[in-house]
PDB file of N, CA and C in Angstrom:
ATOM      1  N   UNK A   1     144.952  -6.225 105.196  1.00  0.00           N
ATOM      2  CA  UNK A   1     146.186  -6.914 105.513  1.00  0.00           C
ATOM      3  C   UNK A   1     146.179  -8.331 104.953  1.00  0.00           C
ATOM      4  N   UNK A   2     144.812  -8.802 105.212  1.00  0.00           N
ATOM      5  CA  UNK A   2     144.844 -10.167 104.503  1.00  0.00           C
ATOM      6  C   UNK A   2     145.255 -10.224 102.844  1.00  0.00           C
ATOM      7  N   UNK A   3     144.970  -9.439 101.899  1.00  0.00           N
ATOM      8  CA  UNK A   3     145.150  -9.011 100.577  1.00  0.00           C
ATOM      9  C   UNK A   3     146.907  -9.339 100.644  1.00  0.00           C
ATOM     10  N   UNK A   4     147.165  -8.861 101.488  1.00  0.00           N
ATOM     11  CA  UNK A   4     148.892  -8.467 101.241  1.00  0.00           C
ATOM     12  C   UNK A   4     149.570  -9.609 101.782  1.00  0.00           C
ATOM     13  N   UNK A   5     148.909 -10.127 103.141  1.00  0.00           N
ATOM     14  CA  UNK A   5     149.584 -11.716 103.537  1.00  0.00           C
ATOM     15  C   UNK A   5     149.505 -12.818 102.163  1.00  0.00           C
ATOM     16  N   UNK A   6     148.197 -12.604 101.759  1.00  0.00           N
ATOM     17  CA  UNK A   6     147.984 -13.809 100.722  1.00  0.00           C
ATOM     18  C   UNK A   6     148.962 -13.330  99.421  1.00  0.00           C
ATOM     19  N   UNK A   7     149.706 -12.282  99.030  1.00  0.00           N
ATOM     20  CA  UNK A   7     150.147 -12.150  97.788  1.00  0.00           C
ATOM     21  C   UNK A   7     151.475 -12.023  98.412  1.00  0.00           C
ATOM     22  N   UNK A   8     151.868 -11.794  99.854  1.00  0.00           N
ATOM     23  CA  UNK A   8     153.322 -12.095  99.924  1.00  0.00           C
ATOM     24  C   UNK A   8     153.538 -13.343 100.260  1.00  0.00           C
ATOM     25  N   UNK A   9     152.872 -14.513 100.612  1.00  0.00           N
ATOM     26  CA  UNK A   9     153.443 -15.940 100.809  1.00  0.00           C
ATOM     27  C   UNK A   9     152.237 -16.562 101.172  1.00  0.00           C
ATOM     28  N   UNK A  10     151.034 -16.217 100.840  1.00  0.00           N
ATOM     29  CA  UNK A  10     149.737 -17.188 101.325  1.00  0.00           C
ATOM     30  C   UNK A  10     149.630 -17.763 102.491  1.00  0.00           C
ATOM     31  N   UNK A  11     150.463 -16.932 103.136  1.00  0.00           N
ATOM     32  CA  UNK A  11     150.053 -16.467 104.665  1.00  0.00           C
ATOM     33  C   UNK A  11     151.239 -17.759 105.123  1.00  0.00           C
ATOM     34  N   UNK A  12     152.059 -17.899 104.989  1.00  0.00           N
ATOM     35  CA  UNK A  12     153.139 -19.090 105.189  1.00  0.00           C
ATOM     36  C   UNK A  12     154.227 -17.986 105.791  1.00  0.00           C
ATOM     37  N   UNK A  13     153.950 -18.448 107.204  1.00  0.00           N
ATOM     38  CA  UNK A  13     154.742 -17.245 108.485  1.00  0.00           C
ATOM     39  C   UNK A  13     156.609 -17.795 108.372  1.00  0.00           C
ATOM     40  N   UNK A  14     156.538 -18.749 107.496  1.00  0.00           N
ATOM     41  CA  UNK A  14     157.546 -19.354 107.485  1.00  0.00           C
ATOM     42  C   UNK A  14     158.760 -19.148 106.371  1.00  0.00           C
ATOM     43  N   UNK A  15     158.220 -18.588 105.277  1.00  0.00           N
ATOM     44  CA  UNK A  15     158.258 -18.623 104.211  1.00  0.00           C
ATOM     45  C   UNK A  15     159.427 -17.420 104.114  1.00  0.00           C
ATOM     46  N   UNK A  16     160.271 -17.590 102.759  1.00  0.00           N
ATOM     47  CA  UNK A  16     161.667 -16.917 102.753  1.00  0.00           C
ATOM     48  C   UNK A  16     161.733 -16.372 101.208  1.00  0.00           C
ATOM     49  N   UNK A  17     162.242 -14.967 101.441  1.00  0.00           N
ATOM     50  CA  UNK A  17     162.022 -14.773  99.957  1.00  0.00           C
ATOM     51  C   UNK A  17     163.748 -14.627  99.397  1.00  0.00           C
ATOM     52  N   UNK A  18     163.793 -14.617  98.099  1.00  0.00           N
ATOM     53  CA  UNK A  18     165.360 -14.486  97.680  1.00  0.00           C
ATOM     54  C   UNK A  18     165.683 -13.244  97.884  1.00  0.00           C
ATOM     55  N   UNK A  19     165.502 -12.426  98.254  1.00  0.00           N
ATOM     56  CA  UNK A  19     166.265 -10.521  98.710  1.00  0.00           C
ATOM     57  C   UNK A  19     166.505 -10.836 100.061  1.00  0.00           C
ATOM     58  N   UNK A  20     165.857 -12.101 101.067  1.00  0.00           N
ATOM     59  CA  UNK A  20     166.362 -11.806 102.480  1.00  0.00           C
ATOM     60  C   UNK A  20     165.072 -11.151 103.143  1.00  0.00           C
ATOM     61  N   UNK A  21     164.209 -11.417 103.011  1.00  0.00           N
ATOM     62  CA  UNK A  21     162.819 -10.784 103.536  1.00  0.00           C
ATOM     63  C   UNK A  21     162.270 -12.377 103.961  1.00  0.00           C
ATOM     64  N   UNK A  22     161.509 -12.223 104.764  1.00  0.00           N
ATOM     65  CA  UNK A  22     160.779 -13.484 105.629  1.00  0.00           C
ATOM     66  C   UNK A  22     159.602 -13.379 106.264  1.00  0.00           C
ATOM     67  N   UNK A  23     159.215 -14.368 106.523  1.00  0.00           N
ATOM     68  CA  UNK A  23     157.340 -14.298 107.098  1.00  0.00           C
ATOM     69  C   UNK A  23     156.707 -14.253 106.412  1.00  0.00           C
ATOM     70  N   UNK A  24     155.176 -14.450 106.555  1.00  0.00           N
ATOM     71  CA  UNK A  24     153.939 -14.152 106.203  1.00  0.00           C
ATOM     72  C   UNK A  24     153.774 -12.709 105.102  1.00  0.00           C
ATOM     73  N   UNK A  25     154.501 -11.784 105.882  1.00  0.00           N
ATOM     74  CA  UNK A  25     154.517 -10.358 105.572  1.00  0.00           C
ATOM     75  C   UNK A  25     155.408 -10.364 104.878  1.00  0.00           C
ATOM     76  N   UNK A  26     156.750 -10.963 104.817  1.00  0.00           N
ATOM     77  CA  UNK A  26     158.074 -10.763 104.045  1.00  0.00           C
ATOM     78  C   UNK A  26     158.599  -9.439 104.333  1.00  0.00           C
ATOM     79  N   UNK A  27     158.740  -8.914 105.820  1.00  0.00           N
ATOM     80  CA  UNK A  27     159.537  -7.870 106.123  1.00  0.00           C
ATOM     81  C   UNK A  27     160.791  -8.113 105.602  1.00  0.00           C
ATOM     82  N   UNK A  28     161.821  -7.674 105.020  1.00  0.00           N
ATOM     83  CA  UNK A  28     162.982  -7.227 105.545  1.00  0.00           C
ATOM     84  C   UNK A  28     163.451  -7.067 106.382  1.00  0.00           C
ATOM     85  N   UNK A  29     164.844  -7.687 106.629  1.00  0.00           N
ATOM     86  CA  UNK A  29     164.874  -7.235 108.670  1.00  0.00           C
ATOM     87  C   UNK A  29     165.145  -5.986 108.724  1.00  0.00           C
ATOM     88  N   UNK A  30     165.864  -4.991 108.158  1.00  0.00           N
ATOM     89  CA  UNK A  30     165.578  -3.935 108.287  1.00  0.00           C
ATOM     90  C   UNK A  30     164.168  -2.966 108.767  1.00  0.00           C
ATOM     91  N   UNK A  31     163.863  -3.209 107.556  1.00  0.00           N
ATOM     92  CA  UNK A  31     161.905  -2.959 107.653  1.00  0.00           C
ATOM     93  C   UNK A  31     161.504  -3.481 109.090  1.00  0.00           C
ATOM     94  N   UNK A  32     161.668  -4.671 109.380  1.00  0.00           N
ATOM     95  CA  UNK A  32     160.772  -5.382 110.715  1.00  0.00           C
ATOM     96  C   UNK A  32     161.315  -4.653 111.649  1.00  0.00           C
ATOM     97  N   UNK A  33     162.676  -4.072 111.541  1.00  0.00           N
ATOM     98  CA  UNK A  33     163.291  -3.730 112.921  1.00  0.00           C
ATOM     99  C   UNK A  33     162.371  -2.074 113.049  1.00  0.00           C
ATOM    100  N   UNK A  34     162.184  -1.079 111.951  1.00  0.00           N
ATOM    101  CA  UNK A  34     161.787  -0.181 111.923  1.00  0.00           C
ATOM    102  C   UNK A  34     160.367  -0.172 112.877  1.00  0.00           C
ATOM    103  N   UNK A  35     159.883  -1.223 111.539  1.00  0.00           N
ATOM    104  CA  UNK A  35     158.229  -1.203 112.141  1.00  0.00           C
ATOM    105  C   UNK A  35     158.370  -1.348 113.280  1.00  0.00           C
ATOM    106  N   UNK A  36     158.647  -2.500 114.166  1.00  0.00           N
ATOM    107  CA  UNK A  36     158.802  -2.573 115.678  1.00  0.00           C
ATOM    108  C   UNK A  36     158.780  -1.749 116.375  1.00  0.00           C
ATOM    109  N   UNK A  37     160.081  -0.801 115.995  1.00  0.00           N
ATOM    110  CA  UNK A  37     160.034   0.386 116.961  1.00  0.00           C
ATOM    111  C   UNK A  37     159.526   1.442 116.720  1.00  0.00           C
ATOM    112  N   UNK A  38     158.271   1.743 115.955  1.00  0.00           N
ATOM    113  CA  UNK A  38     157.427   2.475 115.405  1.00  0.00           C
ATOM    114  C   UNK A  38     156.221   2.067 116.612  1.00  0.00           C
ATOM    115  N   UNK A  39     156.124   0.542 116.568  1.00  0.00           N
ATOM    116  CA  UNK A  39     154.623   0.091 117.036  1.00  0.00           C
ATOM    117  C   UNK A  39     155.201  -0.288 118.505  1.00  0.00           C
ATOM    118  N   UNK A  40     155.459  -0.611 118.769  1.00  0.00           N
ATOM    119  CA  UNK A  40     156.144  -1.268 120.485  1.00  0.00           C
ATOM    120  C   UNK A  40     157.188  -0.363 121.017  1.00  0.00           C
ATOM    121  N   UNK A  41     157.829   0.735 120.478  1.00  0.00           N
ATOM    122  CA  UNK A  41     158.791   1.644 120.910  1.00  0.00           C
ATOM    123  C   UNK A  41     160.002   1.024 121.290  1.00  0.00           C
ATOM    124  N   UNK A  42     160.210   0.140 120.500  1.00  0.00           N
ATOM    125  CA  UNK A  42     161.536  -0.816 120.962  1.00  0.00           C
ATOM    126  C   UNK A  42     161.336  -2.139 119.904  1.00  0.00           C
ATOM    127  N   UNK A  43     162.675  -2.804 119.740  1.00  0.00           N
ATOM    128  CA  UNK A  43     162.243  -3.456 118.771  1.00  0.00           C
ATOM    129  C   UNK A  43     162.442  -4.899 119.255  1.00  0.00           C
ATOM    130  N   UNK A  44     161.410  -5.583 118.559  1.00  0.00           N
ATOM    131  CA  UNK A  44     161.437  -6.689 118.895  1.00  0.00           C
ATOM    132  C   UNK A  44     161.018  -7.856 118.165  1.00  0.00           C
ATOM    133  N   UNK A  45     161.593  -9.196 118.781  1.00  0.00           N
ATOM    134  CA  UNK A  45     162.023 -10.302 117.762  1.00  0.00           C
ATOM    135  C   UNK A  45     160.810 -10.499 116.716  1.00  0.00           C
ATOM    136  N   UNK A  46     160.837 -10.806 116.052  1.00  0.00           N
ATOM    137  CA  UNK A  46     159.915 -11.164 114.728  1.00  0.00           C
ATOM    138  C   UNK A  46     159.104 -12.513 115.024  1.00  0.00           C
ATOM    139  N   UNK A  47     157.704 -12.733 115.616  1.00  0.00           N
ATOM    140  CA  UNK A  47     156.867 -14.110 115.663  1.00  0.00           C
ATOM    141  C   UNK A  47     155.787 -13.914 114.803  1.00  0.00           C
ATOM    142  N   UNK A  48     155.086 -14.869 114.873  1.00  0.00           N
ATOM    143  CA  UNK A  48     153.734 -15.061 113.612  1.00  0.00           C
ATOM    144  C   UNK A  48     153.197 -14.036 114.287  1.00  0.00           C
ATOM    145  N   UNK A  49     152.883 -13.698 115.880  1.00  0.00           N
ATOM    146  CA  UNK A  49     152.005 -12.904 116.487  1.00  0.00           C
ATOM    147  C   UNK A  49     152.415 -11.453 116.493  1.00  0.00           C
ATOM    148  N   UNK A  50     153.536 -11.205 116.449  1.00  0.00           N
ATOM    149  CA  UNK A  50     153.927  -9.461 116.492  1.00  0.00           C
ATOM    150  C   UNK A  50     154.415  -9.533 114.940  1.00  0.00           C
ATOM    151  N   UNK A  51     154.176 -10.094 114.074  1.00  0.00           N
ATOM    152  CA  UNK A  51     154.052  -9.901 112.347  1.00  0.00           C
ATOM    153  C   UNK A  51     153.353  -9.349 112.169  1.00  0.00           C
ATOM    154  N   UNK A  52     151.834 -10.034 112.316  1.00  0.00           N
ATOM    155  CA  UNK A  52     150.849  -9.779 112.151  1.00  0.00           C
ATOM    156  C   UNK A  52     150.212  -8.854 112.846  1.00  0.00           C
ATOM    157  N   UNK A  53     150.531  -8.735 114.124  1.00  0.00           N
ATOM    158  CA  UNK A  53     150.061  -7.024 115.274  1.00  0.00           C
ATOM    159  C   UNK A  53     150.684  -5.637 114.204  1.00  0.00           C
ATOM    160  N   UNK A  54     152.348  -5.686 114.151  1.00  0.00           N
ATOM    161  CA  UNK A  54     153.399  -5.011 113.755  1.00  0.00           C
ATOM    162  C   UNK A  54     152.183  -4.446 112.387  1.00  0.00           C
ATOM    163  N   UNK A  55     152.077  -5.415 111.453  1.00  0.00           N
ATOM    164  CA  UNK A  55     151.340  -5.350 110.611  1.00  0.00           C
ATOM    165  C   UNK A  55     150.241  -4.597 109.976  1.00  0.00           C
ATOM    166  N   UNK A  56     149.397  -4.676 111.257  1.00  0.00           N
ATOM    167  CA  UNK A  56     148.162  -4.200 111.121  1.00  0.00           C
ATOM    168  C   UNK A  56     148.213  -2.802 111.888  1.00  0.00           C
ATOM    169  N   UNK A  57     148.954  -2.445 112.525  1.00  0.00           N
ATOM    170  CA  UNK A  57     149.405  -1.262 113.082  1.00  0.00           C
ATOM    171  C   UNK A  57     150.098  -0.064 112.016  1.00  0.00           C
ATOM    172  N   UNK A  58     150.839  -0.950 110.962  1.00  0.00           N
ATOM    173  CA  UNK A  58     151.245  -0.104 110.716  1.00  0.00           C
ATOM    174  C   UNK A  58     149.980   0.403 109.207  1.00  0.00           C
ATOM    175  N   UNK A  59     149.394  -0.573 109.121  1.00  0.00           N
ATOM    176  CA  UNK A  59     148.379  -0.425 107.758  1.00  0.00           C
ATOM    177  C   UNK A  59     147.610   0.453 108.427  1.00  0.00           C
ATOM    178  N   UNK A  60     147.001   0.240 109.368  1.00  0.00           N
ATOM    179  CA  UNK A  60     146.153   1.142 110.241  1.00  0.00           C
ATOM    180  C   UNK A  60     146.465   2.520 110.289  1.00  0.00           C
ATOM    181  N   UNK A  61     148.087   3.093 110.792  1.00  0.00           N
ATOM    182  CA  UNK A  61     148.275   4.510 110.691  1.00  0.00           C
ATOM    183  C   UNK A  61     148.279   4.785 109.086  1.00  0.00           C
ATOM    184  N   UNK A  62     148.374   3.884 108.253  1.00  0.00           N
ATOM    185  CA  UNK A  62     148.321   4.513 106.788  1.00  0.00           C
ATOM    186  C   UNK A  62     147.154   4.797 106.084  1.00  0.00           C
ATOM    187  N   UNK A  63     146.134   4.234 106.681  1.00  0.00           N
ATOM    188  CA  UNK A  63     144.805   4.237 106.429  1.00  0.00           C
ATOM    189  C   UNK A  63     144.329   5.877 107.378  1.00  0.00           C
ATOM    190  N   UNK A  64     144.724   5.786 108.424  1.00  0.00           N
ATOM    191  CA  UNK A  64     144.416   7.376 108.927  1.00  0.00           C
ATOM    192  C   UNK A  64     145.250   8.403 108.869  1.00  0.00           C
ATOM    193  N   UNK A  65     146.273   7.948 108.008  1.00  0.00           N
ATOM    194  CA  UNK A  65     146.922   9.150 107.119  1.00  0.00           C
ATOM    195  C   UNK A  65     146.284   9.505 105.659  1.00  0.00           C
ATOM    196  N   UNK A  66     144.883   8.724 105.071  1.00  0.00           N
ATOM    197  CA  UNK A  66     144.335   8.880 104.381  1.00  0.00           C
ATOM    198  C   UNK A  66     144.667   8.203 103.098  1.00  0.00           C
ATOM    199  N   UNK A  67     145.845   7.451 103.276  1.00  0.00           N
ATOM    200  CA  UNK A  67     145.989   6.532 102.163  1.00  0.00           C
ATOM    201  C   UNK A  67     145.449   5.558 101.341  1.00  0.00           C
ATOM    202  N   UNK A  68     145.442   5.703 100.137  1.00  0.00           N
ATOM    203  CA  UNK A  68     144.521   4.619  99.635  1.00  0.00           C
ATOM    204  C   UNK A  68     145.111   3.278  99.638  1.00  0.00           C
ATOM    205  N   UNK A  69     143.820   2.232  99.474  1.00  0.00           N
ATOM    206  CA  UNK A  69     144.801   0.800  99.172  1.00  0.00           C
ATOM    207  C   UNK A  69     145.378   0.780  98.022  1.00  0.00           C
ATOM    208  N   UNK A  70     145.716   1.308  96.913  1.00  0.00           N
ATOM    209  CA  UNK A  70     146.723   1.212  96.005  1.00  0.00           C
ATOM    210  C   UNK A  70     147.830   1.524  96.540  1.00  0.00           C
ATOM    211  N   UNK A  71     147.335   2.685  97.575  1.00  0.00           N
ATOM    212  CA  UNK A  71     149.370   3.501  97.697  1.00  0.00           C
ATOM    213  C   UNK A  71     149.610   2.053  99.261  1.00  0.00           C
ATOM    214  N   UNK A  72     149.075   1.707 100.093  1.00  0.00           N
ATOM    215  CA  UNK A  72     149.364   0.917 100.597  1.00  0.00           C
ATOM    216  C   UNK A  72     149.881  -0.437 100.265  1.00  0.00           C
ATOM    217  N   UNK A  73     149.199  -0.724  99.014  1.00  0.00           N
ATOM    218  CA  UNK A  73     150.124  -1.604  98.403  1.00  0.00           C
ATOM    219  C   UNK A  73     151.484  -1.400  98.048  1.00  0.00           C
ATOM    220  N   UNK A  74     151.285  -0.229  97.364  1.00  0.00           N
ATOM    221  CA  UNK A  74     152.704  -0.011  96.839  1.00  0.00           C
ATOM    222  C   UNK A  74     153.905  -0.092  97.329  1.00  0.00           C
ATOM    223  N   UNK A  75     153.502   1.116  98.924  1.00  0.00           N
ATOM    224  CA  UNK A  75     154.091   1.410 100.169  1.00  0.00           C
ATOM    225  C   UNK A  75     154.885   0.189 100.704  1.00  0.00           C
ATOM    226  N   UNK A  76     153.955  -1.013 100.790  1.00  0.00           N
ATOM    227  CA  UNK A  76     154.137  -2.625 101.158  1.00  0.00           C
ATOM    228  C   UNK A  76     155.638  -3.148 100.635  1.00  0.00           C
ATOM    229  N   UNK A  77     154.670  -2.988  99.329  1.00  0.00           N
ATOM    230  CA  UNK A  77     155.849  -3.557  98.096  1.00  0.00           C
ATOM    231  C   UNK A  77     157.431  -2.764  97.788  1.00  0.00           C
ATOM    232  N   UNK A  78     157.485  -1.570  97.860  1.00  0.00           N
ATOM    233  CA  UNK A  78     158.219  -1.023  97.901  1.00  0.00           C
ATOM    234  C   UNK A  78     158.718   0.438  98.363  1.00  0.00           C
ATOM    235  N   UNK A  79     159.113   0.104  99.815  1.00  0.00           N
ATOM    236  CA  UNK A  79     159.219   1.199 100.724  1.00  0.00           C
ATOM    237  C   UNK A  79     158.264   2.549 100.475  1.00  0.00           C
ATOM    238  N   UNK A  80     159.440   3.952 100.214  1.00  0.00           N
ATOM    239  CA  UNK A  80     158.382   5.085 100.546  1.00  0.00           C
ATOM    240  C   UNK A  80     158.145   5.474  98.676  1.00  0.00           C
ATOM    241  N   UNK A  81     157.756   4.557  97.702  1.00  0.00           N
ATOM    242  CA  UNK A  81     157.722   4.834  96.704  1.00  0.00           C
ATOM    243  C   UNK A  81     155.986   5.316  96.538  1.00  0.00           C
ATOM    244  N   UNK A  82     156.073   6.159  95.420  1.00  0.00           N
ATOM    245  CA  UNK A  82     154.769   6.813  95.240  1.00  0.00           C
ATOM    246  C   UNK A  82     154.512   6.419  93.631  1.00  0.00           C
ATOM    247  N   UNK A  83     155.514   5.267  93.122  1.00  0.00           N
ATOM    248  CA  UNK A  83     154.965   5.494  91.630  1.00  0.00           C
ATOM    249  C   UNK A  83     155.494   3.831  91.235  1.00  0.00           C
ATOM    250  N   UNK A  84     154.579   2.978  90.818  1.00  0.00           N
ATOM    251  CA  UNK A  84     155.100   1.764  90.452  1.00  0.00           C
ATOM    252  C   UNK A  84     156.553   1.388  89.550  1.00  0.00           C
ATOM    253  N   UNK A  85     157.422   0.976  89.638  1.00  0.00           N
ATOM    254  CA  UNK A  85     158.307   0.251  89.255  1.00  0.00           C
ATOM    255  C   UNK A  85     158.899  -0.956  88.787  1.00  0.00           C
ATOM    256  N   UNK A  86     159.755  -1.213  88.222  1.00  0.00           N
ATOM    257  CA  UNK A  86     159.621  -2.843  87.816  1.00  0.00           C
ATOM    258  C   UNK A  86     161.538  -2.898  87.354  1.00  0.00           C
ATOM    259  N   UNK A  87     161.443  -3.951  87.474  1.00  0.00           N
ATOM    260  CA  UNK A  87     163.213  -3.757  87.595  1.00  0.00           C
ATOM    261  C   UNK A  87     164.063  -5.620  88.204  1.00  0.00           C
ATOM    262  N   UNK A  88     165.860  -5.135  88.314  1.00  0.00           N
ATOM    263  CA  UNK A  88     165.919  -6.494  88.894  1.00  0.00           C
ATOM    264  C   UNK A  88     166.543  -5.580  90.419  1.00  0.00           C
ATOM    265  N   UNK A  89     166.762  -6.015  91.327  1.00  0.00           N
ATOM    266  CA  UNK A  89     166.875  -5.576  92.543  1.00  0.00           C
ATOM    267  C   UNK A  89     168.362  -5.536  92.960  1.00  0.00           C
ATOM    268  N   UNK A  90     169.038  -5.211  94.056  1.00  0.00           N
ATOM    269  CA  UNK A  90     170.586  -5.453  93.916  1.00  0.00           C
ATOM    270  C   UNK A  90     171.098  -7.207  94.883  1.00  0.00           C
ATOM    271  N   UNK A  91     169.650  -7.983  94.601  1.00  0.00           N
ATOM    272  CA  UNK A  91     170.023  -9.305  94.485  1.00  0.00           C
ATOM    273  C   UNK A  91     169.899 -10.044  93.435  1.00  0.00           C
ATOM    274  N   UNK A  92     169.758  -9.606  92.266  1.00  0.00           N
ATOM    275  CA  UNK A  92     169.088  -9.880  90.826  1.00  0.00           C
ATOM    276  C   UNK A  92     167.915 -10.757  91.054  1.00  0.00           C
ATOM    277  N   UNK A  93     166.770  -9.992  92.109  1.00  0.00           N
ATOM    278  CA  UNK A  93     166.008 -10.423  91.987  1.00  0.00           C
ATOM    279  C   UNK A  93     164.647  -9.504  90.932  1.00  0.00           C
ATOM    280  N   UNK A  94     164.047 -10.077  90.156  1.00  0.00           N
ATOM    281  CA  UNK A  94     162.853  -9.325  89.090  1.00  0.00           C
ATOM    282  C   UNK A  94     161.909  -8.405  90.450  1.00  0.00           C
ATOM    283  N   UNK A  95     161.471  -7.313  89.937  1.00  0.00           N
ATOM    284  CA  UNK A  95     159.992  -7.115  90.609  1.00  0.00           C
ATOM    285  C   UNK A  95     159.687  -6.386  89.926  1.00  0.00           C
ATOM    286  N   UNK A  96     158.211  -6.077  90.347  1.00  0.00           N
ATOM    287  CA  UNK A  96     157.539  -4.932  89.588  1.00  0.00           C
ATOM    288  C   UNK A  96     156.519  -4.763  90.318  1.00  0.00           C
ATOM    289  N   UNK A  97     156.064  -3.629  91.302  1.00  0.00           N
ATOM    290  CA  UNK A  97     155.486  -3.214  91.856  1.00  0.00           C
ATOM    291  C   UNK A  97     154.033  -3.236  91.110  1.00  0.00           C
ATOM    292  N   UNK A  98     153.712  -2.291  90.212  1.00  0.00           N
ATOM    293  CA  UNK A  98     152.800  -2.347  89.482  1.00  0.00           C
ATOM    294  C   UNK A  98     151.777  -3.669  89.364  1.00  0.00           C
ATOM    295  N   UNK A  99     152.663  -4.633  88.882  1.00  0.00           N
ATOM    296  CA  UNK A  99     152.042  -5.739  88.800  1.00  0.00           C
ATOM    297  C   UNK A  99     151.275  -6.548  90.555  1.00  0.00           C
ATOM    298  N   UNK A 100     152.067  -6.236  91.610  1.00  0.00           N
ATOM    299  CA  UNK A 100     151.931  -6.549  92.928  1.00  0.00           C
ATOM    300  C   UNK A 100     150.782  -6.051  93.688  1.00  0.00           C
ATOM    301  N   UNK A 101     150.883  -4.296  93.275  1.00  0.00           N
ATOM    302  CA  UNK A 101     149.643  -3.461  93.343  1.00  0.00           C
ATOM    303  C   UNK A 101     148.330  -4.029  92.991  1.00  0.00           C
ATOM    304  N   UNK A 102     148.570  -4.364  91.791  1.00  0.00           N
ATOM    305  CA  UNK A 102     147.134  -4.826  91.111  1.00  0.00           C
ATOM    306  C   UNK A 102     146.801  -6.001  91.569  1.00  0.00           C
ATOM    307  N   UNK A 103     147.542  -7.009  92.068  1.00  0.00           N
ATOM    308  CA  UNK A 103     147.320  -8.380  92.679  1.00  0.00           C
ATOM    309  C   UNK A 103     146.796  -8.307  93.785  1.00  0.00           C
ATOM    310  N   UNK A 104     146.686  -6.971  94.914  1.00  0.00           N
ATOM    311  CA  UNK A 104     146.411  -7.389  95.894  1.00  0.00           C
ATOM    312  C   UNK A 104     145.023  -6.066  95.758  1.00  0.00           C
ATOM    313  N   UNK A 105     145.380  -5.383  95.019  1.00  0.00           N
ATOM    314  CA  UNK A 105     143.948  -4.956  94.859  1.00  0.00           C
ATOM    315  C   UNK A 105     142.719  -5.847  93.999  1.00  0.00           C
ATOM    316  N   UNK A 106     143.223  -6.509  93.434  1.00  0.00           N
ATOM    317  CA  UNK A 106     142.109  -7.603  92.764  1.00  0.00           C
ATOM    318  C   UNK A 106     141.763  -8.637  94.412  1.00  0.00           C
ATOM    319  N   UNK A 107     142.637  -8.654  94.697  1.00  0.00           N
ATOM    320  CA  UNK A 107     142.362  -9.440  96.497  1.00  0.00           C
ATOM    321  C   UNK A 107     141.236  -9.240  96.962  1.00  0.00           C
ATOM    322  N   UNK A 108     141.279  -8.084  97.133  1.00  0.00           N
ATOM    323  CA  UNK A 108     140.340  -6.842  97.995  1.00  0.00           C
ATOM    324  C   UNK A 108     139.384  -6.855  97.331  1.00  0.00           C
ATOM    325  N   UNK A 109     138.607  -6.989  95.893  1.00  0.00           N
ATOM    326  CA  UNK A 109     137.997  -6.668  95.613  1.00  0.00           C
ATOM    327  C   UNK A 109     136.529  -8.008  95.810  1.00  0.00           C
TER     328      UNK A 109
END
């Protein structure tokens, strides 16, 4: 999880990205609202402390669904995708998964 805090905002719980994603983690509020009620069965407000719980809960069931840290990266970076991408977004914002993948697996390493 640390790999993925440090390559989505260097751990700056504060921090705002241009698509509308926020925190440390850079959920989406969409995304945050999901995870929530995945991990707490109800959803709830977004703090540095249920980011980071929310977080590790959900890396955790992906890890005992047998996932590797590449596809967890990916997963991170871009929802339920199974194959890197790169593109502008429908905020014309750039990404490219691929490249994100490899950043936080060089993290890890």
């Amino acid at each position: 999880m640390e790999a993925i805090t440090y390559v989505e905002s260097g751990g700056n719980f504060h921090a705002r990205g241009a698509s509308g994603e926020g925190g440390a983690m850079q959920f989406m509020p969409a995304t945050w609202r999901a995870f929530s009620i995945e991990v707490y069965g109800e959803y709830r407000e977004k703090t540095p402390t249920r980011e980071r719980y929310v977080a590790t809960k959900m890396i955790e069931r992906w890890i005992e669904q047998g996932m590797t840290d590449a596809q967890i990266a990916l997963r991170w970076n871009a929802g339920g995708a199974t194959q890197c991408s790169a593109g502008i977004n429908k905020h014309g914002v750039a990404y490219d998964s691929c490249a994100y993948q490899k950043k936080v697996l060089a993290m890890l390493q």
